[in-house]
PDB file of N, CA and C in Angstrom:
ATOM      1  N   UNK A   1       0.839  -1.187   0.000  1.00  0.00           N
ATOM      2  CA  UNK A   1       0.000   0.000   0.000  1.00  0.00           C
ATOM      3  C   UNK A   1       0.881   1.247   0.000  1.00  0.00           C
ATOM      4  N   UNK A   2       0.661   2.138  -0.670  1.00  0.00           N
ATOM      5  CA  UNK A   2       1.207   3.597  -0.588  1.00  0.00           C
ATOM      6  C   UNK A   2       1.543   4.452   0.941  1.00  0.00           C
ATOM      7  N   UNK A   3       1.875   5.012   0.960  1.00  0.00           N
ATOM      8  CA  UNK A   3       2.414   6.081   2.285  1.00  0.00           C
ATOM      9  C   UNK A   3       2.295   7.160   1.803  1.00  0.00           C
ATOM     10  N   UNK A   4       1.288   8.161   2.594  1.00  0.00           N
ATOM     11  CA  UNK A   4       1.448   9.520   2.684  1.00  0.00           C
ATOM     12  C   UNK A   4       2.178  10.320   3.939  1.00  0.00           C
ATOM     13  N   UNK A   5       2.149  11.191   3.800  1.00  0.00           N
ATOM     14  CA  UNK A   5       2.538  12.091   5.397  1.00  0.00           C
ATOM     15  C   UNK A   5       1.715  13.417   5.323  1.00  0.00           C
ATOM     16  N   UNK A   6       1.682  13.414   6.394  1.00  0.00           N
ATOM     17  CA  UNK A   6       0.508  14.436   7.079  1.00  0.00           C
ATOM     18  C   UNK A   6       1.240  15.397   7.587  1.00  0.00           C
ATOM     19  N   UNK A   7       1.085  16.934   7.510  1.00  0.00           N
ATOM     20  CA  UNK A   7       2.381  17.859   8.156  1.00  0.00           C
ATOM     21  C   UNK A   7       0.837  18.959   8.853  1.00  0.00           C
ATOM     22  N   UNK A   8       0.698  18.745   9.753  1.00  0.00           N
ATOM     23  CA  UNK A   8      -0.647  19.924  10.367  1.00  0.00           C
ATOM     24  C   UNK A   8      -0.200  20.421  11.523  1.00  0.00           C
ATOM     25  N   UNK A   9      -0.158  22.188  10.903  1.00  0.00           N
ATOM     26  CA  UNK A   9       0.225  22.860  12.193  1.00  0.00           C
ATOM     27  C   UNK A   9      -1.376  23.567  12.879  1.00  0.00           C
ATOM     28  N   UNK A  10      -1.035  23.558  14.061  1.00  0.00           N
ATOM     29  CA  UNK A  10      -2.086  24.134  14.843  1.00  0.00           C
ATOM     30  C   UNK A  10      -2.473  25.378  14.507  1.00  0.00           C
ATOM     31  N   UNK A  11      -4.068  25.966  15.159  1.00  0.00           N
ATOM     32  CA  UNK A  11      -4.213  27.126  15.054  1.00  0.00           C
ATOM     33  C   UNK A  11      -3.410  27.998  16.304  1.00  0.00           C
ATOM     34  N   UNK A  12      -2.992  29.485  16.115  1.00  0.00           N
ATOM     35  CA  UNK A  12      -2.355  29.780  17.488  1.00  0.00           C
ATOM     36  C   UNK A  12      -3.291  29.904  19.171  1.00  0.00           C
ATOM     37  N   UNK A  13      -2.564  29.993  19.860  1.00  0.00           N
ATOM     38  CA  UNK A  13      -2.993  29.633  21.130  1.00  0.00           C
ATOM     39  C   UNK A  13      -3.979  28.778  21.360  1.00  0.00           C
ATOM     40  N   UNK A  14      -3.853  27.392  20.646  1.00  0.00           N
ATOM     41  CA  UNK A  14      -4.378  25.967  20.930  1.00  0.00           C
ATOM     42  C   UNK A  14      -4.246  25.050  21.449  1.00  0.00           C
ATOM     43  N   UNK A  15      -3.193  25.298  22.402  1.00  0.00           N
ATOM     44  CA  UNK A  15      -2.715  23.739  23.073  1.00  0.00           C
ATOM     45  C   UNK A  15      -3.742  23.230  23.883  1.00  0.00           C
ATOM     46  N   UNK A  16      -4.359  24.166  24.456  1.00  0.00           N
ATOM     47  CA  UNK A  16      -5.620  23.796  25.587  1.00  0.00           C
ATOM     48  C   UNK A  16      -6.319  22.780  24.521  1.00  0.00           C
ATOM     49  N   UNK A  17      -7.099  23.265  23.228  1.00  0.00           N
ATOM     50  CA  UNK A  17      -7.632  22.098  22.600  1.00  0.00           C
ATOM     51  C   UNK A  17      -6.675  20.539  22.426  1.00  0.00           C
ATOM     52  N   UNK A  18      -5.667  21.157  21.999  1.00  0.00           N
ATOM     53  CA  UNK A  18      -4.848  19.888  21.695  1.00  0.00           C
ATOM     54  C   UNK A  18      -4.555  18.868  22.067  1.00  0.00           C
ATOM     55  N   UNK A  19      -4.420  19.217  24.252  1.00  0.00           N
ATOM     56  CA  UNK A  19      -4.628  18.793  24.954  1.00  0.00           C
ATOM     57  C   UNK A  19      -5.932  18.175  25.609  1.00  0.00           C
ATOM     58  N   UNK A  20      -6.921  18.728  25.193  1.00  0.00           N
ATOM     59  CA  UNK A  20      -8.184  18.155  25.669  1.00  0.00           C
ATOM     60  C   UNK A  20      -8.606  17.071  25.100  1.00  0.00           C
ATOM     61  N   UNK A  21      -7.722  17.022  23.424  1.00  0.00           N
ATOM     62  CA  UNK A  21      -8.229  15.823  22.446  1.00  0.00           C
ATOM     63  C   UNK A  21      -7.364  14.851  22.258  1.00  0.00           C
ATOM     64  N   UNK A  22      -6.248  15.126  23.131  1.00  0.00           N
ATOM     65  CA  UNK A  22      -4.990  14.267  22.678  1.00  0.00           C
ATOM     66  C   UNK A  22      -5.323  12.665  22.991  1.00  0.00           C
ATOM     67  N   UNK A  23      -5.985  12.533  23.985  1.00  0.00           N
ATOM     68  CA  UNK A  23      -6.018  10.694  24.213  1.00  0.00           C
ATOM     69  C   UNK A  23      -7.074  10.441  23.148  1.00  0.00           C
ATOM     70  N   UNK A  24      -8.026  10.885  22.412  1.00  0.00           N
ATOM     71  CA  UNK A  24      -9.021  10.560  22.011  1.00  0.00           C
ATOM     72  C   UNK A  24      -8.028  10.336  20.254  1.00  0.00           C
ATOM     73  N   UNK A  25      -7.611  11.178  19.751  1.00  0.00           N
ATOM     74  CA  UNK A  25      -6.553  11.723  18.910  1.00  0.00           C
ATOM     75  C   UNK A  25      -5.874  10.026  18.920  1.00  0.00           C
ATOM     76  N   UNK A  26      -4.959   9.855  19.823  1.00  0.00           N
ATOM     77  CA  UNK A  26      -4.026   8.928  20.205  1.00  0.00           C
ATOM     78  C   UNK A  26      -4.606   7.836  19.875  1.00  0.00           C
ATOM     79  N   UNK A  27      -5.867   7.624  20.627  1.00  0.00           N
ATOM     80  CA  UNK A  27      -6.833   5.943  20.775  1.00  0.00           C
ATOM     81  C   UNK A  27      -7.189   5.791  19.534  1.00  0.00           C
ATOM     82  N   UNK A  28      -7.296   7.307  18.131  1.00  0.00           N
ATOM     83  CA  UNK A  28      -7.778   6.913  16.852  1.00  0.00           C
ATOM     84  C   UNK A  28      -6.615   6.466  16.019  1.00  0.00           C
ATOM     85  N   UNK A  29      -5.802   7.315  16.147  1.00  0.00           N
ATOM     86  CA  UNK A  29      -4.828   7.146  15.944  1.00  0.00           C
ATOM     87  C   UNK A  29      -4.201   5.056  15.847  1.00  0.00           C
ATOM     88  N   UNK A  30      -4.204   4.869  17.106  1.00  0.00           N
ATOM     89  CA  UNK A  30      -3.452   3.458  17.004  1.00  0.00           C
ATOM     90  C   UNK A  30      -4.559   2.703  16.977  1.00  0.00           C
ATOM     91  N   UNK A  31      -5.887   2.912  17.148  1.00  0.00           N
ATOM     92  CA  UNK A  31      -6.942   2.010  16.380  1.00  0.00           C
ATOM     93  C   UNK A  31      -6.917   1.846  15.166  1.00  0.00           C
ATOM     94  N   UNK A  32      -6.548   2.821  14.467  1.00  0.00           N
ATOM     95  CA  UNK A  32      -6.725   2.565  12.948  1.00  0.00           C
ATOM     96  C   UNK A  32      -5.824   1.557  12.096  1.00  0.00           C
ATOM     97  N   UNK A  33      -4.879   1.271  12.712  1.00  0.00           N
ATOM     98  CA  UNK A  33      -3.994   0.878  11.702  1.00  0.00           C
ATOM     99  C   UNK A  33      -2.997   1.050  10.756  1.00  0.00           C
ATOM    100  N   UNK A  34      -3.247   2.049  10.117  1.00  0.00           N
ATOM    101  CA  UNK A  34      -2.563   3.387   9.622  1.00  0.00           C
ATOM    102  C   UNK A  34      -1.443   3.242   9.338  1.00  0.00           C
ATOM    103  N   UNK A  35      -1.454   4.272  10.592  1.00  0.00           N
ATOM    104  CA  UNK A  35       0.147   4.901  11.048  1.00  0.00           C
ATOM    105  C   UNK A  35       0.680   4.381  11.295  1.00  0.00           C
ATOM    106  N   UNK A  36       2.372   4.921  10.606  1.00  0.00           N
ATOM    107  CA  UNK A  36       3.374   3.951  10.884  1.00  0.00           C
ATOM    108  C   UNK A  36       4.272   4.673  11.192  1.00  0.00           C
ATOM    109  N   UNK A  37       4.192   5.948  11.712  1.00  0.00           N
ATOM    110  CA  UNK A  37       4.997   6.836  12.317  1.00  0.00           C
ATOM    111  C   UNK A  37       3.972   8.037  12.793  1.00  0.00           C
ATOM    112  N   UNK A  38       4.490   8.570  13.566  1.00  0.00           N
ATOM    113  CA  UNK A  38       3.659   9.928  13.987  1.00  0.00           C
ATOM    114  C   UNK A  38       4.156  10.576  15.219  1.00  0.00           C
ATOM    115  N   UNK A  39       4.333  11.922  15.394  1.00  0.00           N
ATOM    116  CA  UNK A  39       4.004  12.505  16.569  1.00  0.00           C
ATOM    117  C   UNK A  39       3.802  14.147  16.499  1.00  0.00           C
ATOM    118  N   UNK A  40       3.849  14.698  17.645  1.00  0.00           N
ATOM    119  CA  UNK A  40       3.858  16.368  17.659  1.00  0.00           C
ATOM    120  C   UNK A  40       4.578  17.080  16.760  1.00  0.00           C
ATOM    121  N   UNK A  41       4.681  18.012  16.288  1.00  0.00           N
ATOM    122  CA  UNK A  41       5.850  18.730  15.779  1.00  0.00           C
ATOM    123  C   UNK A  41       5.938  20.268  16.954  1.00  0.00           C
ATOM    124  N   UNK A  42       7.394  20.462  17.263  1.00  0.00           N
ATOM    125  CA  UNK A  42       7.479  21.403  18.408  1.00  0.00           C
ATOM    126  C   UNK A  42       8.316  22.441  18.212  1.00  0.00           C
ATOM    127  N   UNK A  43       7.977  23.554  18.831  1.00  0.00           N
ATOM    128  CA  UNK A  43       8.654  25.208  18.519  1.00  0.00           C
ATOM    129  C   UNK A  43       9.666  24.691  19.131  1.00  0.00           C
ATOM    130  N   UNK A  44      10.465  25.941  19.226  1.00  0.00           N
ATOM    131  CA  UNK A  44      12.083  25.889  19.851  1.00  0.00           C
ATOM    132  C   UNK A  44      11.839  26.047  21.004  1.00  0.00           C
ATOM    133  N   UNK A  45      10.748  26.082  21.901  1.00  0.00           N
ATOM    134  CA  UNK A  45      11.002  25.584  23.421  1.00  0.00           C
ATOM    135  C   UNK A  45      10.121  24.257  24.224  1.00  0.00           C
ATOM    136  N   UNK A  46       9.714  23.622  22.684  1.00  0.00           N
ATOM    137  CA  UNK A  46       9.536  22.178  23.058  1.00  0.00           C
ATOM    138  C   UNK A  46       7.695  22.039  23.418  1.00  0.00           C
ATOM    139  N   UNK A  47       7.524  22.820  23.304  1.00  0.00           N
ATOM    140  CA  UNK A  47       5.375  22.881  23.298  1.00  0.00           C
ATOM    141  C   UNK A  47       5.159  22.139  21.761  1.00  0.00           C
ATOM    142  N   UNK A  48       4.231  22.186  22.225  1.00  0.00           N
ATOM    143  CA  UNK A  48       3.583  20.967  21.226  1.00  0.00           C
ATOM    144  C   UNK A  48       2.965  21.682  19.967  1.00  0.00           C
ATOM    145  N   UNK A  49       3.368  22.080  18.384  1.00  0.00           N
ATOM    146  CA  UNK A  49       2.090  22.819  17.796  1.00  0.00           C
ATOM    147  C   UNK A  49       2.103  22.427  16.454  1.00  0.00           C
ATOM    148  N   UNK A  50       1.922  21.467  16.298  1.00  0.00           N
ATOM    149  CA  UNK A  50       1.553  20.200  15.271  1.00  0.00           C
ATOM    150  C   UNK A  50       1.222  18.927  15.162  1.00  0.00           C
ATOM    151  N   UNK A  51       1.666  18.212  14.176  1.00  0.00           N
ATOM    152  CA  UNK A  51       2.020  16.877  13.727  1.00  0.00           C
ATOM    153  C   UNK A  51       2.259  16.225  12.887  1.00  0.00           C
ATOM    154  N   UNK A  52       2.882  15.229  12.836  1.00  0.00           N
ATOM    155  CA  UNK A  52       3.468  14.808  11.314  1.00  0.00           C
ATOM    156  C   UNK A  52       3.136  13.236  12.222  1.00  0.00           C
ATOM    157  N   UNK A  53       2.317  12.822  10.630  1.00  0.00           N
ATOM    158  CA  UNK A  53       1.950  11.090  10.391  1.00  0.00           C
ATOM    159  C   UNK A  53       2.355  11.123   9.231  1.00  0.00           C
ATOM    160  N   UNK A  54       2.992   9.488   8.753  1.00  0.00           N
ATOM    161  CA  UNK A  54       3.255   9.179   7.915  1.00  0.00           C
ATOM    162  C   UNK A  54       1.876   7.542   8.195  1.00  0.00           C
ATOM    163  N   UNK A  55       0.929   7.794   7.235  1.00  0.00           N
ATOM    164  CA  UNK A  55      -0.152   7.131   6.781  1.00  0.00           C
ATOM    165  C   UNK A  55      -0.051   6.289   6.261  1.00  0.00           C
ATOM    166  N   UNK A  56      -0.340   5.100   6.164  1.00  0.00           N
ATOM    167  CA  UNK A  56      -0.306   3.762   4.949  1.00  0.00           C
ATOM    168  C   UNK A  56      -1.438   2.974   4.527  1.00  0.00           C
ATOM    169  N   UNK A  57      -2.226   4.038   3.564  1.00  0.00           N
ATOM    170  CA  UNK A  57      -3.499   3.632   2.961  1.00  0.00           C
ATOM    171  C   UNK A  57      -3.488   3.462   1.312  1.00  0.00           C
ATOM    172  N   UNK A  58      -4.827   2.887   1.166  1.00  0.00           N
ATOM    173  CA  UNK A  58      -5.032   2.158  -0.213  1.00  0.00           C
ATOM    174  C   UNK A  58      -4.760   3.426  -1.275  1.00  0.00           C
ATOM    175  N   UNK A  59      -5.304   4.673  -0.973  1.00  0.00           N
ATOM    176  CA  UNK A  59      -4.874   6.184  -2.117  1.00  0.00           C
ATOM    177  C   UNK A  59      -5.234   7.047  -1.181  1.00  0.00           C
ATOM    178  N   UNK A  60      -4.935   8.177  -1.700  1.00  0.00           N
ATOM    179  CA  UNK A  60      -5.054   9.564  -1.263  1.00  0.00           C
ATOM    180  C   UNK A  60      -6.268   9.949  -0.915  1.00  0.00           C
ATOM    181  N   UNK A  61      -7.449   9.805  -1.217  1.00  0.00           N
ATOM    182  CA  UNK A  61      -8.528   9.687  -0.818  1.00  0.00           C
ATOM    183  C   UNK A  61      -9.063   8.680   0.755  1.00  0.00           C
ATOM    184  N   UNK A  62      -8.136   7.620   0.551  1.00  0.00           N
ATOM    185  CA  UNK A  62      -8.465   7.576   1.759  1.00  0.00           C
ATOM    186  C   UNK A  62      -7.810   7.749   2.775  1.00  0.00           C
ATOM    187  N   UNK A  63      -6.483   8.421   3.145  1.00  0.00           N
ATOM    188  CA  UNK A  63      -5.828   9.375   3.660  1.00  0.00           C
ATOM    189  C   UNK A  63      -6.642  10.700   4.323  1.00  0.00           C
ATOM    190  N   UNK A  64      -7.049  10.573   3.181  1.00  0.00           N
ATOM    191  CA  UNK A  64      -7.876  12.147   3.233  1.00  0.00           C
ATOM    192  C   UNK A  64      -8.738  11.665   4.466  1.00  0.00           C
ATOM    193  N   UNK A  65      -9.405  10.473   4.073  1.00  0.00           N
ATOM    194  CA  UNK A  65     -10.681  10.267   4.875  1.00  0.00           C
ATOM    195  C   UNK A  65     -10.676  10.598   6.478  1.00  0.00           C
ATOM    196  N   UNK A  66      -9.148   9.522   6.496  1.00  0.00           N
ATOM    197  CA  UNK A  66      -8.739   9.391   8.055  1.00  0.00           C
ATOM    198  C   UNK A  66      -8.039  10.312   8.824  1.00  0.00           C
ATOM    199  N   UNK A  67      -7.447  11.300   8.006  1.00  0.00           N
ATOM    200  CA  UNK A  67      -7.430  12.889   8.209  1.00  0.00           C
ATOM    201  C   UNK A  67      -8.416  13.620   8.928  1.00  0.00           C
ATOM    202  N   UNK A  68      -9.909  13.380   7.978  1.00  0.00           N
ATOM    203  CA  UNK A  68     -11.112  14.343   8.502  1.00  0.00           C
ATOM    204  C   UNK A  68     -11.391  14.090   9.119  1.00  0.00           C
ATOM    205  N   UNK A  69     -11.360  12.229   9.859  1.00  0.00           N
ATOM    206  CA  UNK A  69     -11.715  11.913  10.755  1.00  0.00           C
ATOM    207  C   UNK A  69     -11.310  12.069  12.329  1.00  0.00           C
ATOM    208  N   UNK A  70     -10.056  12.375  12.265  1.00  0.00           N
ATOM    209  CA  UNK A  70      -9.084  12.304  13.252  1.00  0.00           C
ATOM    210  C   UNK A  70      -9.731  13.113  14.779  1.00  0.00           C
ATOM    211  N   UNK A  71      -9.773  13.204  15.454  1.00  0.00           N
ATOM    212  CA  UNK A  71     -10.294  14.240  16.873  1.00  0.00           C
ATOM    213  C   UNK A  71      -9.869  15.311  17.079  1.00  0.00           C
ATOM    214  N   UNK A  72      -8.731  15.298  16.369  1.00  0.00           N
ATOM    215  CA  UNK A  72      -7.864  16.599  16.667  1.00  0.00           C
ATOM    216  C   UNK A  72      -8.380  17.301  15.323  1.00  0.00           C
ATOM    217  N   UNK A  73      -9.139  17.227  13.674  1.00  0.00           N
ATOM    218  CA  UNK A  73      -9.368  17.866  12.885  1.00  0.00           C
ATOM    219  C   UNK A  73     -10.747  18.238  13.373  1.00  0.00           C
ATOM    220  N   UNK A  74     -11.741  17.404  13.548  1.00  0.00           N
ATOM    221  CA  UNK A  74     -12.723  17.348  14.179  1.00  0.00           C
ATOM    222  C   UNK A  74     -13.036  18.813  15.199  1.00  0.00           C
ATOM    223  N   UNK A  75     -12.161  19.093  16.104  1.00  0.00           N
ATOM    224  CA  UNK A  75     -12.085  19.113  17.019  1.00  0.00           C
ATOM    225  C   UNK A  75     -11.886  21.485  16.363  1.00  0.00           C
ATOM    226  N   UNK A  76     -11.234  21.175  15.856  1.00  0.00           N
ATOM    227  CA  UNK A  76     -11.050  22.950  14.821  1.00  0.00           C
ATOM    228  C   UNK A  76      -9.129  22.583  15.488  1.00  0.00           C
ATOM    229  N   UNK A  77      -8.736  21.759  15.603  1.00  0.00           N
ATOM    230  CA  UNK A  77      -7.261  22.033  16.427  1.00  0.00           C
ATOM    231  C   UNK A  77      -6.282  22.945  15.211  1.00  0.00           C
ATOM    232  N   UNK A  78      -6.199  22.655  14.011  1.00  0.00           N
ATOM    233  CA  UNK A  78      -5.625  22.788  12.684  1.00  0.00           C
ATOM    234  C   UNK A  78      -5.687  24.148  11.593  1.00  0.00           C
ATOM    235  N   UNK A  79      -4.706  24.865  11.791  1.00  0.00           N
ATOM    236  CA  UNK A  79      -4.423  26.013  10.854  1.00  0.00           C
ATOM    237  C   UNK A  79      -4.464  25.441   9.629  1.00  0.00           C
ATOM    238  N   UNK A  80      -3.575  24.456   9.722  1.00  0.00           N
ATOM    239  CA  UNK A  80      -2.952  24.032   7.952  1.00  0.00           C
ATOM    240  C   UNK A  80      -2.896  22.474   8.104  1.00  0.00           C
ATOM    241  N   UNK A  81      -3.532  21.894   6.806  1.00  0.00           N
ATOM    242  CA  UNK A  81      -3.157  20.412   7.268  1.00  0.00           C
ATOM    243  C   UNK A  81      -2.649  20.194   5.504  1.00  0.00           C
ATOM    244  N   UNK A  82      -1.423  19.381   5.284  1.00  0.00           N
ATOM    245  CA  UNK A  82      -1.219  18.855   3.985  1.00  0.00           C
ATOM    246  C   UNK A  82      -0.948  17.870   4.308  1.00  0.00           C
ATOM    247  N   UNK A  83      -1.385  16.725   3.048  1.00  0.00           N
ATOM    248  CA  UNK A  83      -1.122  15.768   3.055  1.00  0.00           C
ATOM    249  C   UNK A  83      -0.382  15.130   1.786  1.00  0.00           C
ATOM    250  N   UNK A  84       0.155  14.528   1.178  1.00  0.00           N
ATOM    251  CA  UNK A  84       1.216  14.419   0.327  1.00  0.00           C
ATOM    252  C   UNK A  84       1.622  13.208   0.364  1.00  0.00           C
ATOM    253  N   UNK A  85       1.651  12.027  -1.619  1.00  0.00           N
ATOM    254  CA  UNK A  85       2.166  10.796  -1.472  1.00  0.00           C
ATOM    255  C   UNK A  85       3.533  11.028  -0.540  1.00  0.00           C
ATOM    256  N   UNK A  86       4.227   9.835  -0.201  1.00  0.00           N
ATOM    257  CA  UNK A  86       5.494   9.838  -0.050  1.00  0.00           C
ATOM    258  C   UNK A  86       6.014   8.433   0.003  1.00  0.00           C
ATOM    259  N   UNK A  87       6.907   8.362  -0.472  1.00  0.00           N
ATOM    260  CA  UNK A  87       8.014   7.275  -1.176  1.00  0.00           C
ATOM    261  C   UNK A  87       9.349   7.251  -0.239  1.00  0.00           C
ATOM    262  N   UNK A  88       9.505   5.638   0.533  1.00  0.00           N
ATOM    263  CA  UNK A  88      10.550   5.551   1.860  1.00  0.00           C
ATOM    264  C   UNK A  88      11.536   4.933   0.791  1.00  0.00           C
ATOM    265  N   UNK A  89      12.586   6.054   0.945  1.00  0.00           N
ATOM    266  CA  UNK A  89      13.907   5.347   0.408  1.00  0.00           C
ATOM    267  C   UNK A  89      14.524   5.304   1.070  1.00  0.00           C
ATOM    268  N   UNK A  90      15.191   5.681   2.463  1.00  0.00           N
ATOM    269  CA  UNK A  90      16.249   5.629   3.692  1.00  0.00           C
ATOM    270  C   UNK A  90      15.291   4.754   4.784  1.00  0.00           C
ATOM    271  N   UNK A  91      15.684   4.365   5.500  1.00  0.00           N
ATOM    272  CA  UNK A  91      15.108   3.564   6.762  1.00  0.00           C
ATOM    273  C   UNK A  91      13.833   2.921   6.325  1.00  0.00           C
ATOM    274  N   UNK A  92      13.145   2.783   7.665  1.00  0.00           N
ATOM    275  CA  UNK A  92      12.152   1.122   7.246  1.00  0.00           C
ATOM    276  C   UNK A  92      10.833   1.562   8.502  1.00  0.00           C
ATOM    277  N   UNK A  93      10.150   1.263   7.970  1.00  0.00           N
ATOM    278  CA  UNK A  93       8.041   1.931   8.649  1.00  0.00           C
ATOM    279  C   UNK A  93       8.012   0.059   9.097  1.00  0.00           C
TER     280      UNK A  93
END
């Protein structure tokens, strides 16, 4: 199956949401199957104001799906979300 990656930065002063959705986020997260990498992405003093998944679904569409679905999109957590094939040529998912 293909691999995308997910690069979504937060809206500003959101961590309170981010935090309120994070176990729910998490539990969809490793329910799904998916992901085969993922976590926060963080400013230069280590707060939390993103994330990057690398996805492993049938196409882009359904990437997309499990994107919209997520708790944290759901939820308004997300300024910017892209998602984008991607092709592992160094290391191993």
């Amino acid at each position: 199956m293909p691999h995308f990656v997910l690069t979504a930065t937060d809206k500003p002063n959101a961590l309170e949401t981010r935090l309120a959705t994070r176990q729910a986020h998490i539990d969809y997260v490793r329910g799904s199957g998916l992901v085969k990498v993922g976590g926060p992405l963080l400013d230069a003093a280590g707060e939390m104001i993103g994330s990057l998944l690398i996805i492993e679904a049938a196409d882009l569409a359904a990437a997309r799906a499990f994107a919209d679905a997520d708790p944290y999109a759901l939820a308004g957590l997300f300024e910017r979300v892209e998602l984008r094939p991607f092709k592992l040529t160094l290391g191993s998912l």
